[in-house]
Every structure is written in C-alpha cells, then in structure tokens.
Protein backbone atom coordinates (compact mmCIF):
# COMPACT_ATOMS: atom_id res chain seq x y z
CA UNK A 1 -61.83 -45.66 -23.20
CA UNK A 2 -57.94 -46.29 -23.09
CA UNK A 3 -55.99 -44.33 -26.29
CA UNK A 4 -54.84 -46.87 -28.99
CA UNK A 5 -51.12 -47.89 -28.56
CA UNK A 6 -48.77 -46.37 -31.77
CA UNK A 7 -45.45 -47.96 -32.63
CA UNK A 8 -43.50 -45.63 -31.37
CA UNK A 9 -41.03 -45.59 -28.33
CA UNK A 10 -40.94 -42.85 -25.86
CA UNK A 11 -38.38 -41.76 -23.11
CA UNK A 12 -38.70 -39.19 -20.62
CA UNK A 13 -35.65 -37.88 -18.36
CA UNK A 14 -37.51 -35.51 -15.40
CA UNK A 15 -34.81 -33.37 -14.64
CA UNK A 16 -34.25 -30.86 -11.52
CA UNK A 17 -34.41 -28.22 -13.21
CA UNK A 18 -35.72 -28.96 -17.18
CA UNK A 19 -37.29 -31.87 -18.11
CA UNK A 20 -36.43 -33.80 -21.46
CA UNK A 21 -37.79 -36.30 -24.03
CA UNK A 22 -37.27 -38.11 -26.52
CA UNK A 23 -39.16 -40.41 -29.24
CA UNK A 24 -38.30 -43.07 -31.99
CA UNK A 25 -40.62 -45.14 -34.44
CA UNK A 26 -43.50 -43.71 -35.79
CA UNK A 27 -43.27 -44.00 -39.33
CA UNK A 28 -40.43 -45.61 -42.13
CA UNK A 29 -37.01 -44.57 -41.12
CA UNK A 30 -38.32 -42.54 -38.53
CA UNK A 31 -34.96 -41.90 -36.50
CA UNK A 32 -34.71 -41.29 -32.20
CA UNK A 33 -35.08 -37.22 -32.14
CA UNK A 34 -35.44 -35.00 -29.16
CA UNK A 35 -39.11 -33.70 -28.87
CA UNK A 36 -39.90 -30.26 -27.78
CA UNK A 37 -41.51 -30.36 -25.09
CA UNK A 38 -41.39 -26.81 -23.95
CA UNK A 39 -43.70 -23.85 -25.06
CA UNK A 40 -43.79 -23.34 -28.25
CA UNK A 41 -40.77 -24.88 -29.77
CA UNK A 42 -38.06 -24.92 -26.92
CA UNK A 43 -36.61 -28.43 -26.85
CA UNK A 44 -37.08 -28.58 -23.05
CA UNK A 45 -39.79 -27.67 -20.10
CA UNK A 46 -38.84 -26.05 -17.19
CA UNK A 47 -39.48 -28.33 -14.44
CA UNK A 48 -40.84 -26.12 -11.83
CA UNK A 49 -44.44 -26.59 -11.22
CA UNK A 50 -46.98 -23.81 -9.72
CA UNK A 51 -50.17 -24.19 -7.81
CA UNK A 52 -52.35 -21.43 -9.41
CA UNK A 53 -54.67 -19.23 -7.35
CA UNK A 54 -57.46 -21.41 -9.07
CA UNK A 55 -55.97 -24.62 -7.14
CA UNK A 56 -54.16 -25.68 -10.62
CA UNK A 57 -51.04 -27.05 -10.63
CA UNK A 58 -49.47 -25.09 -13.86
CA UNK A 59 -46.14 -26.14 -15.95
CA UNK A 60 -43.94 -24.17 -17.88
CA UNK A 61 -43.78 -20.18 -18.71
CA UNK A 62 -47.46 -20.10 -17.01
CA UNK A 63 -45.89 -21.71 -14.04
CA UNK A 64 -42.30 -19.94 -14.75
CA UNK A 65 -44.64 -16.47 -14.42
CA UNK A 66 -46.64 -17.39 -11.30
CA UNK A 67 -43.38 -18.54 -9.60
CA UNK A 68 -42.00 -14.87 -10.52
CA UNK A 69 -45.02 -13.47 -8.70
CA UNK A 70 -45.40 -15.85 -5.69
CA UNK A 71 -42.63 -17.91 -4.86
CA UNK A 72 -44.07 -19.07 -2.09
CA UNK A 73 -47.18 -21.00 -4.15
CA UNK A 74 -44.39 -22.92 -6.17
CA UNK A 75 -41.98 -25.52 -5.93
CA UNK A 76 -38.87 -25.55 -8.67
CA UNK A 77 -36.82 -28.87 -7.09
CA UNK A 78 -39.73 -31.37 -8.00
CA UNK A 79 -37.73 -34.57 -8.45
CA UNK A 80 -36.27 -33.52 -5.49
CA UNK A 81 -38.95 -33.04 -3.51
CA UNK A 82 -40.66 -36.75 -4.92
CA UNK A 83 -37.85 -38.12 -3.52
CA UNK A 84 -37.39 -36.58 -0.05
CA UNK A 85 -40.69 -36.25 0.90
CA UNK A 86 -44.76 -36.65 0.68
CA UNK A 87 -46.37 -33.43 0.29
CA UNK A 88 -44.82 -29.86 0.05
CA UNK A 89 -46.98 -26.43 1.15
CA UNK A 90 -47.70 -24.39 -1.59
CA UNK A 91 -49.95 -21.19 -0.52
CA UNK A 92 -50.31 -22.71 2.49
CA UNK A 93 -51.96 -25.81 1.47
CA UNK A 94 -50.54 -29.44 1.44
CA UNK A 95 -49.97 -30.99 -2.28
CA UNK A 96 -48.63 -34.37 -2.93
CA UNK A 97 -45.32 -34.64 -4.63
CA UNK A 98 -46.33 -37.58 -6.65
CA UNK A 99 -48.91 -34.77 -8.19
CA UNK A 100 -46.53 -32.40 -8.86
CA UNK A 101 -43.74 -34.70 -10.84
CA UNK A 102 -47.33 -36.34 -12.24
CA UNK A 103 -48.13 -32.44 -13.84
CA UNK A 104 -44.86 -32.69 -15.47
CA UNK A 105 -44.89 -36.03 -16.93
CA UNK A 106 -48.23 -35.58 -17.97
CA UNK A 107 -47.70 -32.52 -19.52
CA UNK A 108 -44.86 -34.42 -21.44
CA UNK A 109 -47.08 -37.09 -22.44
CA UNK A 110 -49.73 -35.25 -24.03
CA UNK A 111 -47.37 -33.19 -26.42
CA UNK A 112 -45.45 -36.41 -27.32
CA UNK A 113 -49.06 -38.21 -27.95
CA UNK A 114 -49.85 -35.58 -30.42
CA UNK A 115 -47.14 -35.41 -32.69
CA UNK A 116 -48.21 -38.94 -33.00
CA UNK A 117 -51.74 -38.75 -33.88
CA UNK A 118 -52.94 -39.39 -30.65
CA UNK A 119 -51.68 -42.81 -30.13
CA UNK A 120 -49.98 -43.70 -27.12
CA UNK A 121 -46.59 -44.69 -26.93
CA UNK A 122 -46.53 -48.59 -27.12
CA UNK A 123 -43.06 -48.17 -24.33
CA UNK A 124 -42.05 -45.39 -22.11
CA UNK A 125 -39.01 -44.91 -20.82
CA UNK A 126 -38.39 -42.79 -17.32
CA UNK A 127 -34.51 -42.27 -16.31
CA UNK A 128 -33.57 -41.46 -13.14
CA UNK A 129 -29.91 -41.32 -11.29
CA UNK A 130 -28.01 -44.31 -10.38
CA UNK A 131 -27.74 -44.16 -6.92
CA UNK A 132 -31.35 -43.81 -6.26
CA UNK A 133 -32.73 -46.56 -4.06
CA UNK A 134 -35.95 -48.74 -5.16
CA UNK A 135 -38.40 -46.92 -3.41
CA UNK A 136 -37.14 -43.45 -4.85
CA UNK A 137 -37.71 -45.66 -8.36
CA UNK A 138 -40.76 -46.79 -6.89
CA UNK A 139 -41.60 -42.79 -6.48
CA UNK A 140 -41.38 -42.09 -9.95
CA UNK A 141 -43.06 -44.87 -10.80
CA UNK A 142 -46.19 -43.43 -8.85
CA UNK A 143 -45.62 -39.90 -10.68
CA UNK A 144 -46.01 -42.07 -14.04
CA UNK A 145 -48.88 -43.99 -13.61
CA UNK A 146 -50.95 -41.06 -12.22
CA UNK A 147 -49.60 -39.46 -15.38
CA UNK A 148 -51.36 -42.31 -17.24
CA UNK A 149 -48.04 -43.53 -18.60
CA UNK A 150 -48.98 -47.35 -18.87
CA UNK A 151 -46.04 -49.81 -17.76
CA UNK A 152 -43.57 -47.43 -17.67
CA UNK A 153 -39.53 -49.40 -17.70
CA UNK A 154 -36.82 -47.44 -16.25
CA UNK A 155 -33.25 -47.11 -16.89
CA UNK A 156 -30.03 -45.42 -15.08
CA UNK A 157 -29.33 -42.31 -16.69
CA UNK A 158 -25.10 -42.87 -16.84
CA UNK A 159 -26.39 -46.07 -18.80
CA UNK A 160 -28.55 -44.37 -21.31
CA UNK A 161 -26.10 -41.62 -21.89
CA UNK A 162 -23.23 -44.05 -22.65
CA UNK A 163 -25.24 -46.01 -24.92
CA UNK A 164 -26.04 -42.97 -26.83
CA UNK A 165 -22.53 -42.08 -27.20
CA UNK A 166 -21.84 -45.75 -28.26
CA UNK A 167 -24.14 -45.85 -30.60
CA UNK A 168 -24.76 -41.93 -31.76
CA UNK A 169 -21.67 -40.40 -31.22
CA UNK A 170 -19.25 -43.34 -31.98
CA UNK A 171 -17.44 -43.62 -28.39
CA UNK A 172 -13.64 -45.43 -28.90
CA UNK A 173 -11.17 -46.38 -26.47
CA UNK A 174 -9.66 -42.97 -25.85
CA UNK A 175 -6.01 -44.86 -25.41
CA UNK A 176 -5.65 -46.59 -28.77
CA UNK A 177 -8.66 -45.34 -30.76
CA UNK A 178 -10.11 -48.83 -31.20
CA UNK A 179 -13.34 -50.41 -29.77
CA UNK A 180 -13.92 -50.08 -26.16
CA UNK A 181 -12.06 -53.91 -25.12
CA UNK A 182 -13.80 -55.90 -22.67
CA UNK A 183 -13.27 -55.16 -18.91
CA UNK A 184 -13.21 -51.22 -20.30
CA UNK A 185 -14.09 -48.55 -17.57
CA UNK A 186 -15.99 -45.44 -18.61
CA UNK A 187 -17.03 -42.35 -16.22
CA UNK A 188 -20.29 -40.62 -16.91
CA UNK A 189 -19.49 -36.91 -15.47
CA UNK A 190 -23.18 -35.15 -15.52
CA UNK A 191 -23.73 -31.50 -14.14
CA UNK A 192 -27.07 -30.47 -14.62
CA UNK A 193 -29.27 -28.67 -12.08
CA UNK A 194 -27.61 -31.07 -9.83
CA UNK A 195 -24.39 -33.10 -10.05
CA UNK A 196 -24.15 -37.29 -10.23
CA UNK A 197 -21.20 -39.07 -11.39
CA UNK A 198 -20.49 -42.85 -12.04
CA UNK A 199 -18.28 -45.42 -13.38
CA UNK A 200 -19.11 -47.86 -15.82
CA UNK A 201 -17.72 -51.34 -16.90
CA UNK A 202 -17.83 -52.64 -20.46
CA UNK A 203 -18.34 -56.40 -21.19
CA UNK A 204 -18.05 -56.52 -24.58
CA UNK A 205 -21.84 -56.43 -24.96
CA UNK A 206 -23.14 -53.36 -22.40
CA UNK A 207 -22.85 -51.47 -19.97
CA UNK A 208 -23.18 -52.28 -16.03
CA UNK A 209 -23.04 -49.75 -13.15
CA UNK A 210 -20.09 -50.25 -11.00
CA UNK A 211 -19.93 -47.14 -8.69
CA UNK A 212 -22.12 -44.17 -8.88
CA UNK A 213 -22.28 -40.78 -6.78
CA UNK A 214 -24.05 -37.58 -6.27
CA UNK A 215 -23.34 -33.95 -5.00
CA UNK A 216 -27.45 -32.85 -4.29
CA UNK A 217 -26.21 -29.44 -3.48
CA UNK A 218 -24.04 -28.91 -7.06
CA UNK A 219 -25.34 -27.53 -10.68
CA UNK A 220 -25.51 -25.32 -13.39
CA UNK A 221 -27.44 -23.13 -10.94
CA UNK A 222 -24.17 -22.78 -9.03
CA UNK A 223 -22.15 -21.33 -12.08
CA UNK A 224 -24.72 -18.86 -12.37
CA UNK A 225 -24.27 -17.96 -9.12
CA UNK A 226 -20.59 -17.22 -9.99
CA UNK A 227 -21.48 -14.86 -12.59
CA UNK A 228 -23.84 -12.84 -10.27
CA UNK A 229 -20.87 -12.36 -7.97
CA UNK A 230 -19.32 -10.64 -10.87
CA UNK A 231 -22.17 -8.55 -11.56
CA UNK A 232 -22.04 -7.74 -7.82
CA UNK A 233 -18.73 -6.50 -7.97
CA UNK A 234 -19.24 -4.22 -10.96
CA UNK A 235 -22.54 -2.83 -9.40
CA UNK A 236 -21.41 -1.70 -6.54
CA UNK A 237 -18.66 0.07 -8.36
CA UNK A 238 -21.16 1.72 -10.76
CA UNK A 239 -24.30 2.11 -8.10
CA UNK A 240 -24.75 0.01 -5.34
CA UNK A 241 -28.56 1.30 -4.73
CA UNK A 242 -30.39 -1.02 -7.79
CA UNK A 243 -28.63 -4.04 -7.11
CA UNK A 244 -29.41 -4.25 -3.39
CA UNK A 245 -33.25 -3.39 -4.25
CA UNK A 246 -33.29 -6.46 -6.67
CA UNK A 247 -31.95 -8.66 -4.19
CA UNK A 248 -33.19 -7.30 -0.96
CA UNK A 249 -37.09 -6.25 -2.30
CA UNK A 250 -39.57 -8.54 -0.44
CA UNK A 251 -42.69 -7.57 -2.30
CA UNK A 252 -44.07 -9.51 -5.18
CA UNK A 253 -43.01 -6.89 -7.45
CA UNK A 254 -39.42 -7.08 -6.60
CA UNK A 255 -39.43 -10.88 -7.53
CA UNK A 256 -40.52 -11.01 -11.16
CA UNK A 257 -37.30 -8.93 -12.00
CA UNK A 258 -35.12 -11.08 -9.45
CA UNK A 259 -36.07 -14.06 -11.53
CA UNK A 260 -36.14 -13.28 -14.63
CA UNK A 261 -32.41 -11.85 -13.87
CA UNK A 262 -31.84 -15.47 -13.09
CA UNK A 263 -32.56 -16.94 -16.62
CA UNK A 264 -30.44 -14.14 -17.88
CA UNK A 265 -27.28 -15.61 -15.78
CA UNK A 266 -28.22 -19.25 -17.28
CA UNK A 267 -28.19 -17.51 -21.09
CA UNK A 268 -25.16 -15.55 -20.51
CA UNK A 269 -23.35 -18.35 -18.77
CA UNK A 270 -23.93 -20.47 -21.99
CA UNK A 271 -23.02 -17.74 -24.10
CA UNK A 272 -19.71 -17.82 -22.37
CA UNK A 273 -19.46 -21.26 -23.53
CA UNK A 274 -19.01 -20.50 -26.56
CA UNK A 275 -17.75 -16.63 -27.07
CA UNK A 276 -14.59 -15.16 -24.95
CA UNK A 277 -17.08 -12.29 -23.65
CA UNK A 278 -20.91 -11.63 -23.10
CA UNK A 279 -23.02 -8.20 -21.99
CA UNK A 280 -25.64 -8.78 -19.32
CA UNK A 281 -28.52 -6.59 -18.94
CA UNK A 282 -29.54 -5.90 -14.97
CA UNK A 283 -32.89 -4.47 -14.32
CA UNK A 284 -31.89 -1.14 -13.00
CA UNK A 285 -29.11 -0.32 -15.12
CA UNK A 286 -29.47 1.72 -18.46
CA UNK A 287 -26.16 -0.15 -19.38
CA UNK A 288 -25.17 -3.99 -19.66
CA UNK A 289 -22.19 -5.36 -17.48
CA UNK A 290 -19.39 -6.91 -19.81
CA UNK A 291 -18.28 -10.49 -18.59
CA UNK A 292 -15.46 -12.34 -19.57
CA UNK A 293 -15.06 -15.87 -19.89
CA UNK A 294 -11.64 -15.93 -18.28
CA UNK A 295 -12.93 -14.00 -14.90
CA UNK A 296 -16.09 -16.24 -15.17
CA UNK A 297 -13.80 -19.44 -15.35
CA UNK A 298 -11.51 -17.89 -12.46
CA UNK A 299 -14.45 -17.62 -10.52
CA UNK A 300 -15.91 -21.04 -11.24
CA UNK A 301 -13.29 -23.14 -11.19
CA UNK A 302 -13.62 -23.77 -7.25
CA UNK A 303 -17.76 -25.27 -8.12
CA UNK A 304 -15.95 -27.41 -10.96
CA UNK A 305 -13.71 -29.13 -8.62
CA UNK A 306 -16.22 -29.76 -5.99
CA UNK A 307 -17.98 -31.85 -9.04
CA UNK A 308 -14.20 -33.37 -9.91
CA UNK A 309 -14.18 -34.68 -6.53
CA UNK A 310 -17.08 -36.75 -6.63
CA UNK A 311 -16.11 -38.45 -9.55
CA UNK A 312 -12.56 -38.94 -8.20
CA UNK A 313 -13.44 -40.51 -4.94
CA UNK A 314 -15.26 -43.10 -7.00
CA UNK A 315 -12.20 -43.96 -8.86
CA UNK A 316 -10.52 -44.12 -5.38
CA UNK A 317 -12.68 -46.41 -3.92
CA UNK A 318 -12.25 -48.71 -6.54
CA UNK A 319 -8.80 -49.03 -6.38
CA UNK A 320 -8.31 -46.88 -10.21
CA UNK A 321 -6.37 -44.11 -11.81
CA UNK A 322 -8.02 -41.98 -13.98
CA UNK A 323 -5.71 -42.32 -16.64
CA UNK A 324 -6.56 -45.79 -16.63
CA UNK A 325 -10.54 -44.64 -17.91
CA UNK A 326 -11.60 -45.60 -21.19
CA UNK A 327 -13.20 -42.37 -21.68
CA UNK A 328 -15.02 -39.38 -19.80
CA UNK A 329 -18.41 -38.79 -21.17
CA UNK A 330 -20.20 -35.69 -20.28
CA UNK A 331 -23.79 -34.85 -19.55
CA UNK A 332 -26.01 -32.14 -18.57
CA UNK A 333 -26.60 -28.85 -19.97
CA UNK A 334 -23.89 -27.16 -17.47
CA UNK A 335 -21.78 -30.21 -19.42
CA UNK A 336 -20.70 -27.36 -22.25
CA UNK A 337 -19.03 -25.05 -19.68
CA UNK A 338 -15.50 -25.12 -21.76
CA UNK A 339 -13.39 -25.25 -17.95
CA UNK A 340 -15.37 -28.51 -17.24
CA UNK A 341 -13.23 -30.26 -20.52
CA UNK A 342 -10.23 -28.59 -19.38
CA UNK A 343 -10.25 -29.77 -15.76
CA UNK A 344 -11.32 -33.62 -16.43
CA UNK A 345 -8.53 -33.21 -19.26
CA UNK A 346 -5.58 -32.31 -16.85
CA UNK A 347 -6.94 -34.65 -13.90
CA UNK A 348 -7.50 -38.04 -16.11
CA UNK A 349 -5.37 -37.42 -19.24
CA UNK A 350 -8.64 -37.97 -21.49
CA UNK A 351 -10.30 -34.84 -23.14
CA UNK A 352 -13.92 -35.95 -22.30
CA UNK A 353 -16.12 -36.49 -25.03
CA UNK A 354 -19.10 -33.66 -25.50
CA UNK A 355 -22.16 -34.19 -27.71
CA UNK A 356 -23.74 -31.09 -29.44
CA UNK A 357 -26.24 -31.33 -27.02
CA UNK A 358 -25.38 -33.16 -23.47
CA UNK A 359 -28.79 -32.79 -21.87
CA UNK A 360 -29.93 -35.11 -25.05
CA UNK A 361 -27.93 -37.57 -24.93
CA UNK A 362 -29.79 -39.53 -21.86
CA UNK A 363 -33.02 -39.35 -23.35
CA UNK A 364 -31.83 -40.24 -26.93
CA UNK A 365 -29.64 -43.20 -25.21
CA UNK A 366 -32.74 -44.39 -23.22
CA UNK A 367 -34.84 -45.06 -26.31
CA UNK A 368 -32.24 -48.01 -26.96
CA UNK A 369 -32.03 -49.51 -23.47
CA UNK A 370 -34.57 -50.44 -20.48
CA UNK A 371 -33.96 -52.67 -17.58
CA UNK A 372 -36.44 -53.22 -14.69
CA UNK A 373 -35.78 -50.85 -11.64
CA UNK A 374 -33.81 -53.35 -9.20
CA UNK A 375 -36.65 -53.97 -6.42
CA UNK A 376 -39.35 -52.16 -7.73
CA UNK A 377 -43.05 -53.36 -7.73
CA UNK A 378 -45.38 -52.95 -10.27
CA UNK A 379 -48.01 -50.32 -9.82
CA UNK A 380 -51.64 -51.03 -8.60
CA UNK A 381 -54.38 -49.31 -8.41
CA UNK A 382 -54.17 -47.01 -4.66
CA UNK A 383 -57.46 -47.33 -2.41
CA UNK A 384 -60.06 -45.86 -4.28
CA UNK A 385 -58.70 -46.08 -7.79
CA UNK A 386 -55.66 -44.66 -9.26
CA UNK A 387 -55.64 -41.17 -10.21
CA UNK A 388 -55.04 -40.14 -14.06
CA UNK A 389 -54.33 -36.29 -14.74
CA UNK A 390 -56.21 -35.57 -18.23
CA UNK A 391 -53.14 -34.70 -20.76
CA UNK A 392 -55.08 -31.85 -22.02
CA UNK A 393 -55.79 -29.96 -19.39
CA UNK A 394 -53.50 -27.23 -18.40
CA UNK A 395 -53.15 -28.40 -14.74
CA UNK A 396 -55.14 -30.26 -12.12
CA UNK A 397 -57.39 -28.85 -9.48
CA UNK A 398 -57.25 -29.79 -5.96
C-alpha cells in the first residue's frame, strides 16, 4: 500500500562525505528548515555506509563504528563510487553502488517522513554537482527510486545555493550594493569533502549555469590533513613511538583510534575557524598538542589555492576578471575556514559572502528551485521489479 502524499516539500543533497536535507510546508507558516538527519539530533549523516557482518548495509555512527573496526567491509566515498562505477567489494563480496547511495537516501527519507506524520513528501528534491553528465544524474536517479523516493526532480547544487542566498541571505551586487542587474555573473566557490566551482549568469529572473568545474581529489578532508602534519611535527619532538603506532598499526585495534583521531582533526579544524588556538587530544599522549590558527593557515594555504585555481581557470576561459564578479558565494562545510574569505578577497576584490551555515544553504536553496536533469529518463521498473529498501529498517540484507 503506497504512504499518503503530505504537503510538504523535501530536498536531499548526498554529499561525499555528510549528507544533508532539508524540508518546507507542513503546516501554517511552516518555514524551509534544515532537518536532522543524523543520530540523534546532529543536523547531518555521515555518508559512509558499512556492510555489517550480518550482510546489512548500516548508516551513520553504527556504520561510522564498523568502519573503525573493518575498513575493509566499508566504503566512505559513496557518491563517488555511484558515479564511477557498478559495484564495490566490501568483505570480499560484490555490492551495488546504487544500494549503497539507496541506504543513505533511504535512511534520509524515513526520518524526514516521520517528523511529518508519516506522509510522504508530495516533491523531492536530489542535488548533485554541475558538471555531472546525464547518466551520472541518471545514477542518482536509480539510488532514489530504490530508496522509494517517488518522481524525484533534480537541481544543480551552485543553482540551489545561489537561490538561497538570493532569497535567504539577501545577495546584492557586491559593486554598488543594489540588485544583482541583468547579465550579472556570480561564482559559487564550494569545498566540501570534495571541491566544485562554477559561474553563474543572472537574467533578471534566475539563475543559469555558464561554466562549472571540479577538483575530485580536493576537501575539507585535505585541511585536516594539514593539521595532522602539525601534530606530526610536535610528536616526534615529544615521542615519536605513539604516533607511528597509530599510523603504522595494521590490526583492527589500531584503526578505531586512527579514526576516531580523524573526526578530532575535522572538530579542531572548525574550532580554528572560529578561535586563534585549539588543544587536540592524540590517543597516546597524556597531554593535548596546542594548534594555532596562524601555523594551521600557513600550512593550508597551498590546498586553498589549488581550490582558487579551479575557480580561476573558469573565469579565464570565459574571457572574465574576477573583479568583474557580482559576488563570490561560498559553500560547503570546509566553506568557514577564515583563509578561504581572505584568499577569494585578495584574488577577486569581493569578500565572499558566508551563510551561518554553508553546507545548508544548497539544501535550503533547493526547496525553491527544480529543473529536469538535462537528458535524463524517467525511471522504470528494472527486470524483475524495482527494488524498495523499507525506511525502517536499519539496513538491507544481501
């Protein structure tokens, strides 16, 4: 029996590394707010998905805590991987991609269906980066329907996140202060667990795509690893021996601590967004290193150029200075990282624009736009029926 339709609106942005969403309608006034979708109240799910010893395919901390334990059962890139390829071995055994980005958006699905009594949503929104061909659109497409999203629209994600600063955040013309004129250009500069850039053209009315780029290999994740060559440095000035048996240790017990130093570098990293100095525990040391943001920036600034670059060759190709943008906009969580401003400030002239939250604003933005994925093909039921995961159930056996 299919689950009554609500009036509500939902959009879902699968990131690499933490996936977002986002609702609107649902009741009188009922205004576009970021759902948490993580456990318990965290605003956003890890997107790394597990294949438990039970042949379940697990999300979040319980998939976060089997990863710790065997890496080699899990796969933490899964947009990537629905992308780039068909199946992936986890333990040893073949799973379908489509499956694992289906565990996520299911996952998603379910928690947004219940903070609205069970209805589903009566239009889902999936974002996805602009330079993504049809068939990887096509991709996620699959992923949604075997999630049981039904019809699902998609929109560019440098699209949605300049609508929501449009229309959230109150984007001007960052050379007069004004509206943004016709024939305005716009750059969308998003690092999140990986890096995509793109410029946008204004027509009075909304927002088109003109150029649009990607560094795979670039992200928050990168930053971090700046701050563990810090930690590096100051180990093997205090004791060498606990820092190469967290990195070198092979056995399942060495990587629980290994990771879980990993999310500390993500914390600490946005700590340093905000303070001039943060102390980082290490497993292995009775005290915590000090890190300070101006040896952190020193030591980033080389991974915040390579994301510069991207963005710049864009404006090259199109024949543009970057003082002649309208406005920067930035997205992704890595987005808050204070020498990101300062760089795209002393390159283009225009302090960028930062939300309170950049990894919101694309999921917030799509809830306002939708456009058909250029190309794509509605789904149809595969050979044998279409397979739904149950939103309930904490993961899907094979």
């Amino acid at each position: 029996m299919a689950t009554r339709r609500g009036g509500w609106s939902l959009a879902i942005d699968l990131g690499t590394c933490r996936t977002a969403a986002a609702t609107a309608g649902g009741g009188p006034g009922a205004a576009p707010a970021v759902l948490p979708v993580g456990d318990g109240e965290e605003s956003y799910l890890g997107s790394p998905v597990c294949l438990g010893t039970d042949g379940r395919l697990l999300t979040g901390q319980a998939a976060s805590a089997a990863a710790d334990r065997w890496p080699e059962r899990a796969e933490r890139g899964v947009r990537r991987a629905l992308v780039e390829q068909e199946r992936v071995l986890l333990g040893g055994r073949p799973v379908p991609t489509v499956d694992l980005a289906a565990a996520v958006l299911s996952r998603v699905l379910a928690r947004a269906q219940e903070a609205h009594g069970g209805t589903a949503p009566a239009r889902t929104v999936l974002t996805h980066p602009a330079h993504w061909t049809p068939r990887q659109v096509d991709r996620l497409r699959d992923a949604a329907v075997a999630a049981g999203v039904a019809e699902p629209g998609f929109l560019a994600e440098p699209l949605a996140a300049a609508h929501c600063y449009r229309e959230v955040h109150g984007l001007r013309d960052a050379a007069t202060g004004g509206e943004l004129p016709a024939g305005a250009r716009v750059a969308v500069h998003d690092l999140g667990g990986t890096f995509t850039a793109a410029v946008l053209a204004w027509d009075g009315r909304e927002f088109t795509v003109e150029r649009a780029g990607a560094q795979e290999d670039l992200g928050g994740a990168d930053l971090d690893e700046c701050l563990r060559g810090l930690l590096a440095e100051r180990a093997a000035d205090r004791d060498p021996g606990p820092w190469q048996e967290l990195w070198e240790g092979t056995s399942p017990d060495a990587a629980a601590p290994r990771a879980a130093l990993r999310r500390t570098l993500a914390a600490a990293r946005e700590a340093l967004s905000a303070g001039a100095s943060t102390d980082v525990p290490v497993p292995g040391y009775a005290e915590p290193f000090l890190v300070r943001r101006r040896e952190f920036e020193a030591a980033a600034e080389p991974v915040v150029e390579r994301g510069y670059e991207v963005l710049g060759e864009l404006l090259r190709r199109d024949g543009r200075e970057p003082g002649g943008l309208a406005a920067v906009l930035l997205a992704g969580g890595a987005g808050r990282t204070p020498l990101v401003s300062d760089l795209i400030a002393a390159r283009t002239g225009r302090l960028p624009l930062l939300a309170p939250d950049p990894k919101a604003v694309v999921v917030l933005g799509a809830l306002g736009r939708q456009e058909p994925a250029a190309g794509g093909t509605q789904p149809g039921p595969a050979a044998g029926g279409t397979k739904h995961f149950v939103p309930h159930d904490p993961g899907f056996e094979f």
